[in-house]
Protein backbone atom coordinates (compact mmCIF):
# COMPACT_ATOMS: atom_id res chain seq x y z
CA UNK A 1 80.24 55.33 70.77
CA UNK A 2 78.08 57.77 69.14
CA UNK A 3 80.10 57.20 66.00
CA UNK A 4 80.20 53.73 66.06
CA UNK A 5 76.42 53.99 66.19
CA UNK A 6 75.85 56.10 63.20
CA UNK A 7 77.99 53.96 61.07
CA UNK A 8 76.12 50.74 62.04
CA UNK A 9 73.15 49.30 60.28
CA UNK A 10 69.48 50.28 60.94
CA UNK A 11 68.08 47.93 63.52
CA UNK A 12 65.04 46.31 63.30
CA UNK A 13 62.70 46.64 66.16
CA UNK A 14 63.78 43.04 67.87
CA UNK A 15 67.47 44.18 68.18
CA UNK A 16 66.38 47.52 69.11
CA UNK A 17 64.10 46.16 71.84
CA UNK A 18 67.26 43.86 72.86
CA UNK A 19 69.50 46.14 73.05
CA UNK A 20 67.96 48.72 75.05
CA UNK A 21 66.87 45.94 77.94
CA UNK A 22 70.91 45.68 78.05
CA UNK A 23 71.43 48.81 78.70
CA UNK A 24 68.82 49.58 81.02
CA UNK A 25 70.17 46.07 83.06
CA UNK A 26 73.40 47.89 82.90
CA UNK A 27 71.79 51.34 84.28
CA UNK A 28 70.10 49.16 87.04
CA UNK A 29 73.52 47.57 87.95
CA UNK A 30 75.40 50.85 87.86
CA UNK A 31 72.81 52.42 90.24
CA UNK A 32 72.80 49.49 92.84
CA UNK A 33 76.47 50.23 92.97
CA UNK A 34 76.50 53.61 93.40
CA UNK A 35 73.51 53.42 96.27
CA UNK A 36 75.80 50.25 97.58
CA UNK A 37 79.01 52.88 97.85
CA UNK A 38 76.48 55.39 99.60
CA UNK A 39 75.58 53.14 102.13
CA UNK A 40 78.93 52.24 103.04
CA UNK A 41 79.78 55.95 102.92
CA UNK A 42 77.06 56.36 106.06
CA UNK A 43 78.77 53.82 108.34
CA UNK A 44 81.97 55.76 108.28
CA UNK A 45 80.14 59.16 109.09
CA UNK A 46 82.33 61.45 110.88
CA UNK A 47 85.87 58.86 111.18
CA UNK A 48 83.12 56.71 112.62
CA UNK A 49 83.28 52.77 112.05
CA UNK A 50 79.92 51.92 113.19
């Protein structure tokens, strides 16, 4: 990826701004499932099915 971003063309601040509210959405959604698979990881504490 980092290559692919060297080679593209400068953004301008609009795209820029765009593009990094897509990736944070992305880090948001990424987290929610990871703290989502945590959660399920505490019901089953100890071969426990709560």
């Amino acid at each position: 990826m980092t290559a692919m971003l060297k080679e593209a063309a400068p953004l301008t601040q609009e795209e820029a701004e765009r593009l990094l509210g897509s990736l944070s959405e992305d880090l948001k959604k990424f987290k929610r499932r990871q703290l989502q698979g945590e959660v399920q990881d505490l019901f089953k504490d100890q071969g426990k099915d709560w």
